[in-house]
PDB file of N, CA and C in Angstrom:
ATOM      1  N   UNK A   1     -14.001 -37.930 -20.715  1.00  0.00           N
ATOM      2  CA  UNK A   1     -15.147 -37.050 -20.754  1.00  0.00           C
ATOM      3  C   UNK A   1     -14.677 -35.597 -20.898  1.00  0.00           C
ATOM      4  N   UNK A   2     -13.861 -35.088 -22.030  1.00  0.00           N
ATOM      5  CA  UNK A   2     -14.018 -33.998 -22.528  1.00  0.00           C
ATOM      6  C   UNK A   2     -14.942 -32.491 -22.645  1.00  0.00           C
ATOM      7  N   UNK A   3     -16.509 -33.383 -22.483  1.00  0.00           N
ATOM      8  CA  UNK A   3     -17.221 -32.743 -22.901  1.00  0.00           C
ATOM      9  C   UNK A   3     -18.203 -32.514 -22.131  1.00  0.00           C
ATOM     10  N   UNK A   4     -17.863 -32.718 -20.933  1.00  0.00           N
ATOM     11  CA  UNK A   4     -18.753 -32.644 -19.125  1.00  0.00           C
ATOM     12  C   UNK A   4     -19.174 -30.897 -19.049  1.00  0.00           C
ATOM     13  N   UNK A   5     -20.586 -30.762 -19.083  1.00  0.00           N
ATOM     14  CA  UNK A   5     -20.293 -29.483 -18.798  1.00  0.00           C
ATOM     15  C   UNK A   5     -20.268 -28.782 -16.928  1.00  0.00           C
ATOM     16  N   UNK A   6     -20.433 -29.909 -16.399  1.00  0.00           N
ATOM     17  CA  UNK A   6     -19.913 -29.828 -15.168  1.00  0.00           C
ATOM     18  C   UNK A   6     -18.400 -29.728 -14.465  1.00  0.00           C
ATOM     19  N   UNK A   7     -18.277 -29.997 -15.230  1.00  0.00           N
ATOM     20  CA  UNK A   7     -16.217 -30.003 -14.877  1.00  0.00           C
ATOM     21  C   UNK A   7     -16.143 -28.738 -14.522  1.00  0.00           C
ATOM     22  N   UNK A   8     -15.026 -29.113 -13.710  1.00  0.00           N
ATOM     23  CA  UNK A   8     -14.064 -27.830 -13.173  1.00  0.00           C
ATOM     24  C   UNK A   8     -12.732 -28.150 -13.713  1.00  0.00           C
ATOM     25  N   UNK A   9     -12.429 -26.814 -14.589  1.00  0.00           N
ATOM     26  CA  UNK A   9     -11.106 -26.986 -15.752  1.00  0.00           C
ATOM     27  C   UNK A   9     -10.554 -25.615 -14.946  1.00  0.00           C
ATOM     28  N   UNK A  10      -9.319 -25.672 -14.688  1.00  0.00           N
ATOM     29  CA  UNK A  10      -8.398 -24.930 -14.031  1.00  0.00           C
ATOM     30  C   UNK A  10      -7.452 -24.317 -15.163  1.00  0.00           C
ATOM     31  N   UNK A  11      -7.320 -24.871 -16.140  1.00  0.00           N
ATOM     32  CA  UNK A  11      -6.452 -24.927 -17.380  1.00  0.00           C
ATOM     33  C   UNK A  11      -6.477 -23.455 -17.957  1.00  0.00           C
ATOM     34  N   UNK A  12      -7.462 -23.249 -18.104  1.00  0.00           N
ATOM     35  CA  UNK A  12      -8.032 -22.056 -19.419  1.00  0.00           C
ATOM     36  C   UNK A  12      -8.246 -20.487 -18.127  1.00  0.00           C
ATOM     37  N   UNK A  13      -8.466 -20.791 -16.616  1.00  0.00           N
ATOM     38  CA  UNK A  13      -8.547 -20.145 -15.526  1.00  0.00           C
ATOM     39  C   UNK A  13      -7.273 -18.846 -15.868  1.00  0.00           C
ATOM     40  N   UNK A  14      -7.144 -17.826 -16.041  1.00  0.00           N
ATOM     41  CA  UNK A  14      -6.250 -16.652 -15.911  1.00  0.00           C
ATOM     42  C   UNK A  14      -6.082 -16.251 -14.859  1.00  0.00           C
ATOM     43  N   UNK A  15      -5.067 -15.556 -13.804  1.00  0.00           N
ATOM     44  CA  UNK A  15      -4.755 -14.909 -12.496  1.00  0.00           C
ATOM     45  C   UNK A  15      -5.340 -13.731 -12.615  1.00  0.00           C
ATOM     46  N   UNK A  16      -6.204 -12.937 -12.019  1.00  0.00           N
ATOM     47  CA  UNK A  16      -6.411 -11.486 -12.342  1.00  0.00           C
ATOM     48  C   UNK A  16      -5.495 -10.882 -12.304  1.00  0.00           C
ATOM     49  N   UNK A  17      -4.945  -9.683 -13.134  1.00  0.00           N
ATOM     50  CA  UNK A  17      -3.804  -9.102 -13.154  1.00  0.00           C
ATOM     51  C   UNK A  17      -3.984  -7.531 -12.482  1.00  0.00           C
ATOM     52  N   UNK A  18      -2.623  -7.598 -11.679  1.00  0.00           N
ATOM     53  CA  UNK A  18      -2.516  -6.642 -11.214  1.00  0.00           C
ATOM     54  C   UNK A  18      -1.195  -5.595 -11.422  1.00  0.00           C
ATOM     55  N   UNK A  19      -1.697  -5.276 -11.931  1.00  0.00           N
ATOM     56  CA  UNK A  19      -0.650  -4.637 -12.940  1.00  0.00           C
ATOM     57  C   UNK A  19      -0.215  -2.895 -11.756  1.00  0.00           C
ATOM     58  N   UNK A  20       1.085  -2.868 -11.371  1.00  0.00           N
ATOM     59  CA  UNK A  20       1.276  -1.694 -10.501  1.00  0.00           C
ATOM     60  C   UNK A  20       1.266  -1.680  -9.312  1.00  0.00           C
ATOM     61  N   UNK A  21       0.560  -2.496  -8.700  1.00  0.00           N
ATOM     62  CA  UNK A  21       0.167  -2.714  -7.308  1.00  0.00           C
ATOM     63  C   UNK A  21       1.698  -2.819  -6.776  1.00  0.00           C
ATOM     64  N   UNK A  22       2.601  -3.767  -7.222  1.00  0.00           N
ATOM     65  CA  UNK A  22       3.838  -4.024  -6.133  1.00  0.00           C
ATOM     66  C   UNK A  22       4.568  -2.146  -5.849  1.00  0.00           C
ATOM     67  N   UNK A  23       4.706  -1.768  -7.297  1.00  0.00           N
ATOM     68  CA  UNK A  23       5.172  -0.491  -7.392  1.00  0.00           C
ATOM     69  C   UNK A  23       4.553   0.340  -6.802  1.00  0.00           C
ATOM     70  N   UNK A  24       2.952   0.311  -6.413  1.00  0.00           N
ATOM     71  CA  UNK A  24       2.564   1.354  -5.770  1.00  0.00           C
ATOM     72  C   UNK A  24       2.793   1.176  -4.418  1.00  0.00           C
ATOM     73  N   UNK A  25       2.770   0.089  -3.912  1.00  0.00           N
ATOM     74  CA  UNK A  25       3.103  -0.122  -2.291  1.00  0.00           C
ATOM     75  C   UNK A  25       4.731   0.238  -2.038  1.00  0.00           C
ATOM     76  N   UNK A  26       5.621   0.112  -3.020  1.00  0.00           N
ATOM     77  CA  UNK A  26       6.746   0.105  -2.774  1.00  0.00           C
ATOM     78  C   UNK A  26       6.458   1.916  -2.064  1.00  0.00           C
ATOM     79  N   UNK A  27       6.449   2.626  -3.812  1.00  0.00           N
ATOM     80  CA  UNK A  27       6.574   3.923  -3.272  1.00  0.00           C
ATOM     81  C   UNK A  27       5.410   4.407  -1.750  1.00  0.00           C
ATOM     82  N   UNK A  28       4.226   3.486  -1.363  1.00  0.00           N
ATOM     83  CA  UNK A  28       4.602   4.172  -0.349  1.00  0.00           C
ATOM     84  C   UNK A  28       4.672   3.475   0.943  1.00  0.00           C
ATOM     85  N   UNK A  29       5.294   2.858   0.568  1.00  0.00           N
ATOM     86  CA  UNK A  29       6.625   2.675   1.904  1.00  0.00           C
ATOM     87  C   UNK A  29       7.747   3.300   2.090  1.00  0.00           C
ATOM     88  N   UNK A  30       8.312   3.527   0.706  1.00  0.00           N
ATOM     89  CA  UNK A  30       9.133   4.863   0.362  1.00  0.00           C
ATOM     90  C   UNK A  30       9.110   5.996   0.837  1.00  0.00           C
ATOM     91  N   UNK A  31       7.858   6.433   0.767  1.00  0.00           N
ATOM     92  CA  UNK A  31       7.155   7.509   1.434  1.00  0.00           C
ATOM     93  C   UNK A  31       7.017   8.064   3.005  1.00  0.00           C
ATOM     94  N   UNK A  32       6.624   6.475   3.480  1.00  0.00           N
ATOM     95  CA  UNK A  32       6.101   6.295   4.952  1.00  0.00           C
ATOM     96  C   UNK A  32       7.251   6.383   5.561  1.00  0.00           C
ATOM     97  N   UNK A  33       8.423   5.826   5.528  1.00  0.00           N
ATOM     98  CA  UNK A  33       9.991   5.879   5.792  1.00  0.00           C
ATOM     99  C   UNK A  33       9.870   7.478   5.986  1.00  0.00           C
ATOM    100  N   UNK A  34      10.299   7.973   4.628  1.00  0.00           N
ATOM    101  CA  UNK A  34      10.950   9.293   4.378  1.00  0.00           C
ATOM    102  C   UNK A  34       9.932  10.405   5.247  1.00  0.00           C
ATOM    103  N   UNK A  35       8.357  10.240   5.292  1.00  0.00           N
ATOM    104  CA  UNK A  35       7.517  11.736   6.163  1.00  0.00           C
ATOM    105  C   UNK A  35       8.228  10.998   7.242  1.00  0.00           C
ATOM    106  N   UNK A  36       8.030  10.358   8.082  1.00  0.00           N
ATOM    107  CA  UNK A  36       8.231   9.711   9.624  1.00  0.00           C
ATOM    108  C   UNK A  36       9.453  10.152   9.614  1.00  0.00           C
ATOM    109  N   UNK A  37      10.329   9.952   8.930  1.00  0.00           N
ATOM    110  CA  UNK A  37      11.892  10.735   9.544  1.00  0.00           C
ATOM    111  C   UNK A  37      12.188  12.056   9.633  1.00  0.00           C
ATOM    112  N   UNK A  38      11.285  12.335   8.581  1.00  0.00           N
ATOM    113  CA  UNK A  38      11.279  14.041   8.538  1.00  0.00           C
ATOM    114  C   UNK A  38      10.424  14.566   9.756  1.00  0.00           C
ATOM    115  N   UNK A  39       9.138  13.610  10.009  1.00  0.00           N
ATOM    116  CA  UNK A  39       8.614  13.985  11.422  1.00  0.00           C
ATOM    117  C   UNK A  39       9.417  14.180  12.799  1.00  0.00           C
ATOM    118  N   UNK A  40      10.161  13.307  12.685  1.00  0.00           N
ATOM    119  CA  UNK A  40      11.143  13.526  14.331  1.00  0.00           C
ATOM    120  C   UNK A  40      12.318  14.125  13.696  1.00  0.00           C
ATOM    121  N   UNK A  41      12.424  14.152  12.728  1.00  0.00           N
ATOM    122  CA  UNK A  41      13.790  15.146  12.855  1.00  0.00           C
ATOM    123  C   UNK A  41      13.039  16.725  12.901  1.00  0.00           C
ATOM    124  N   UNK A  42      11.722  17.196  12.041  1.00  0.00           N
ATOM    125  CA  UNK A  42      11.485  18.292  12.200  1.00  0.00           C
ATOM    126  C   UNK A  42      10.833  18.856  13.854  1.00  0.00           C
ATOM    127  N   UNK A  43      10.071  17.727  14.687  1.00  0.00           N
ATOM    128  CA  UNK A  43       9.730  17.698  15.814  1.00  0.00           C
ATOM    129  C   UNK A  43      11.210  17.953  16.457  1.00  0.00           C
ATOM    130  N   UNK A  44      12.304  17.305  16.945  1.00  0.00           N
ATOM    131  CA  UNK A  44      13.507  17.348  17.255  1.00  0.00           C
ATOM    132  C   UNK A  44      14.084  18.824  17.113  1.00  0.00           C
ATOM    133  N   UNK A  45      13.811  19.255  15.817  1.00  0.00           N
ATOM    134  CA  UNK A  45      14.933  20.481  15.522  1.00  0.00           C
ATOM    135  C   UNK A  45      14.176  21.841  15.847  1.00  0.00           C
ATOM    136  N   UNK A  46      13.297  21.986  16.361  1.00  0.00           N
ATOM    137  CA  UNK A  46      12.205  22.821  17.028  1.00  0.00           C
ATOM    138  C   UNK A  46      12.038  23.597  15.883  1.00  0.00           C
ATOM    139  N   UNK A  47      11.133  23.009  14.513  1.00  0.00           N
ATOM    140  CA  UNK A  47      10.978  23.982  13.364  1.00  0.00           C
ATOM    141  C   UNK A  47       9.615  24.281  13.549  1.00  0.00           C
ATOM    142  N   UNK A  48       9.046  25.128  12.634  1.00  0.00           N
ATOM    143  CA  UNK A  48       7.777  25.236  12.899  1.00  0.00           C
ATOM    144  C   UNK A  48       6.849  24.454  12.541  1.00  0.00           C
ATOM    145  N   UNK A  49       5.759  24.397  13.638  1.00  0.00           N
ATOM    146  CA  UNK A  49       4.719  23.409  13.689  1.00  0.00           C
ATOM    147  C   UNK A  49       3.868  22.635  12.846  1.00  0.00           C
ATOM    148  N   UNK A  50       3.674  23.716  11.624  1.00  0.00           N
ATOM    149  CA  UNK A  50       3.515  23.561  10.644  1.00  0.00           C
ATOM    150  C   UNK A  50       3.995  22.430   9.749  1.00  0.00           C
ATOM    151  N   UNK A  51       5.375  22.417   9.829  1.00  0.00           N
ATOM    152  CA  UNK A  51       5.911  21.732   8.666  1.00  0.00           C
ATOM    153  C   UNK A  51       6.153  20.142   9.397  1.00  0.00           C
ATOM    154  N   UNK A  52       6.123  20.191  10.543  1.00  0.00           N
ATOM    155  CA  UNK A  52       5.893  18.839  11.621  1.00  0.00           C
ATOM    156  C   UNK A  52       4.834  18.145  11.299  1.00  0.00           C
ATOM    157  N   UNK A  53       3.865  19.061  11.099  1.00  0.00           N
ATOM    158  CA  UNK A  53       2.316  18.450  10.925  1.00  0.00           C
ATOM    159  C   UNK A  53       2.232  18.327   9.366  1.00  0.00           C
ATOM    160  N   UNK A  54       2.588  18.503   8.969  1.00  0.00           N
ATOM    161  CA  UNK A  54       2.523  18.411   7.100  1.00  0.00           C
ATOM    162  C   UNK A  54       3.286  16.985   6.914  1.00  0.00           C
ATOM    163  N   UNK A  55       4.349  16.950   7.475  1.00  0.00           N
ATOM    164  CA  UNK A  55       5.039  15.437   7.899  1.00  0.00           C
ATOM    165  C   UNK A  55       4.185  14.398   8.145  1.00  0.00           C
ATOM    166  N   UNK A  56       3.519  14.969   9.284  1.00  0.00           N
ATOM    167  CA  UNK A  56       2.624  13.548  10.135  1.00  0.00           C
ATOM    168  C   UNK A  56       1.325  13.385   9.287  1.00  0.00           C
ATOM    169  N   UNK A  57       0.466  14.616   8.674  1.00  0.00           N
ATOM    170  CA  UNK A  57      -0.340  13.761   7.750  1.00  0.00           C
ATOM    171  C   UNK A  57       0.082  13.196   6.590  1.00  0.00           C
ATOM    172  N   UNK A  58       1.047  13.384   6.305  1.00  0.00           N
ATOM    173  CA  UNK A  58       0.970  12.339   5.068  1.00  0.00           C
ATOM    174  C   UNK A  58       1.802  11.176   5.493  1.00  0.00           C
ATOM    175  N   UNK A  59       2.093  10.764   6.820  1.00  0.00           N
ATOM    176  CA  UNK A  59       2.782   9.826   7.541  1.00  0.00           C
ATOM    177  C   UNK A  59       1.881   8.874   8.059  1.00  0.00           C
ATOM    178  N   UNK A  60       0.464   9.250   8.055  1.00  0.00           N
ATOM    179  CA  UNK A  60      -1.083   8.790   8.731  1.00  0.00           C
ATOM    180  C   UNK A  60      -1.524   8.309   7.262  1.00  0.00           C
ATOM    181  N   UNK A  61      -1.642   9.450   6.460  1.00  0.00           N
ATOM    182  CA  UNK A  61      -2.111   8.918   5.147  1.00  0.00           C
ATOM    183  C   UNK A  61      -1.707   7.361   4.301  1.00  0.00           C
ATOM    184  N   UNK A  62      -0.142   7.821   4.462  1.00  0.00           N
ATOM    185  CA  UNK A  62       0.461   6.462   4.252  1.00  0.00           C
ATOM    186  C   UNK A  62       0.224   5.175   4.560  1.00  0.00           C
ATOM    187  N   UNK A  63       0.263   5.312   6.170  1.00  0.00           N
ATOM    188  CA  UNK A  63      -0.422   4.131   6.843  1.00  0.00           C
ATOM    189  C   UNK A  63      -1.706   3.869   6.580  1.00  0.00           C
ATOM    190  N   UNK A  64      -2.724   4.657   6.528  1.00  0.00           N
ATOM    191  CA  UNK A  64      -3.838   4.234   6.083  1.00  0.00           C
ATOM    192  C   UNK A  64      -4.582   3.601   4.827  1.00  0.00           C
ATOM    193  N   UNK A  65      -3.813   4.566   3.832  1.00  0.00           N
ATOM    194  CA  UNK A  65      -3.379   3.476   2.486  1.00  0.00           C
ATOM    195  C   UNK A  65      -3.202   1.860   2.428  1.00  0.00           C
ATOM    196  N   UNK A  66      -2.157   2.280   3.084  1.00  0.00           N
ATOM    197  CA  UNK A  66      -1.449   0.345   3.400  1.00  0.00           C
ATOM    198  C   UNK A  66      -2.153   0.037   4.010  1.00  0.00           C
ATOM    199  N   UNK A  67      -2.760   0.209   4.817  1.00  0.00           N
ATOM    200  CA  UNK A  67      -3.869  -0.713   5.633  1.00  0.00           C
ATOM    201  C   UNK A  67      -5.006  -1.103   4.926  1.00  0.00           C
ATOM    202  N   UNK A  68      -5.940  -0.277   3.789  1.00  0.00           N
ATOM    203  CA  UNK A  68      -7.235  -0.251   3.089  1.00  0.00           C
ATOM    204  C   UNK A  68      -6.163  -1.260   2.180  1.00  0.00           C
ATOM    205  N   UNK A  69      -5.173  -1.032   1.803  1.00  0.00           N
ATOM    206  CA  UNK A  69      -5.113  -1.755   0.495  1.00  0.00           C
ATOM    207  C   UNK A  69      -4.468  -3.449   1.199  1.00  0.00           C
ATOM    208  N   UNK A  70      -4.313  -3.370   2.034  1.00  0.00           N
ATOM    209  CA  UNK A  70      -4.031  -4.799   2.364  1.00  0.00           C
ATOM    210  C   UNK A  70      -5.280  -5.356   3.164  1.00  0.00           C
ATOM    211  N   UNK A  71      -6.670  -4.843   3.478  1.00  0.00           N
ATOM    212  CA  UNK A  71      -7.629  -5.084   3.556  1.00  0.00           C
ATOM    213  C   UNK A  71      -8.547  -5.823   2.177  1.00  0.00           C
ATOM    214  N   UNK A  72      -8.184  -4.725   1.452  1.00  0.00           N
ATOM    215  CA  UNK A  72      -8.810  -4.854   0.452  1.00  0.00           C
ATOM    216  C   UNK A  72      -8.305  -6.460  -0.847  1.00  0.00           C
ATOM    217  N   UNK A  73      -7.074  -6.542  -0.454  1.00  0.00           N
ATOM    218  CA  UNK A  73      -6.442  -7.527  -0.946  1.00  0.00           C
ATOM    219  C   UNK A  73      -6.693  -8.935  -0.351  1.00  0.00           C
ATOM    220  N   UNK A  74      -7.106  -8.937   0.985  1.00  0.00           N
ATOM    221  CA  UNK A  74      -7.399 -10.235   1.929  1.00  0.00           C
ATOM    222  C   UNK A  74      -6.146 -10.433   2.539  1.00  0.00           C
ATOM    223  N   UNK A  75      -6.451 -11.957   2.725  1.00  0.00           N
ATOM    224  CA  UNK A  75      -5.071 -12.261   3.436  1.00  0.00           C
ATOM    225  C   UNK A  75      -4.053 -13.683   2.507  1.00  0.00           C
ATOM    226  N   UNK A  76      -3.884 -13.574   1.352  1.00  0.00           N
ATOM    227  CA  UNK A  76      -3.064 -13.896  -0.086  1.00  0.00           C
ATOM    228  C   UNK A  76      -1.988 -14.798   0.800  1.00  0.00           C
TER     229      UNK A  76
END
């Protein structure tokens, strides 16, 4: 029965493509590494406050990223 239009054909089915996604998580994990170290080393080296906190938001940002986007992905 070829010609069922009830069938479920898996065959002709494509993966949605995600084209970038591994690369974008890489860099920011890349990222999340590199502010967070710069956070305690600039917290540590008593620099100004400023540049501590410029660290930690984009150290929050990071994480929050990765979190929406592995929300957003399910659980794969």
């Amino acid at each position: 029965m070829t010609n069922d239009p009830y069938r479920i054909d898996q065959r002709g089915a494509a993966a949605p493509e995600r084209h970038g996604i591994g690369a974008l998580r890489t860099a920011l994990w890349t990222v999340l590494v590199i502010s967070a170290a710069g956070n305690a080393a600039t917290s540590t080296a008593g620099l100004p406050i400023a540049v501590s906190l410029a660290f930690g938001v984009v150290t929050v940002l990071c994480v929050a990223w990765l979190i929406a986007d592995r929300f957003r992905r399910g659980r794969a």
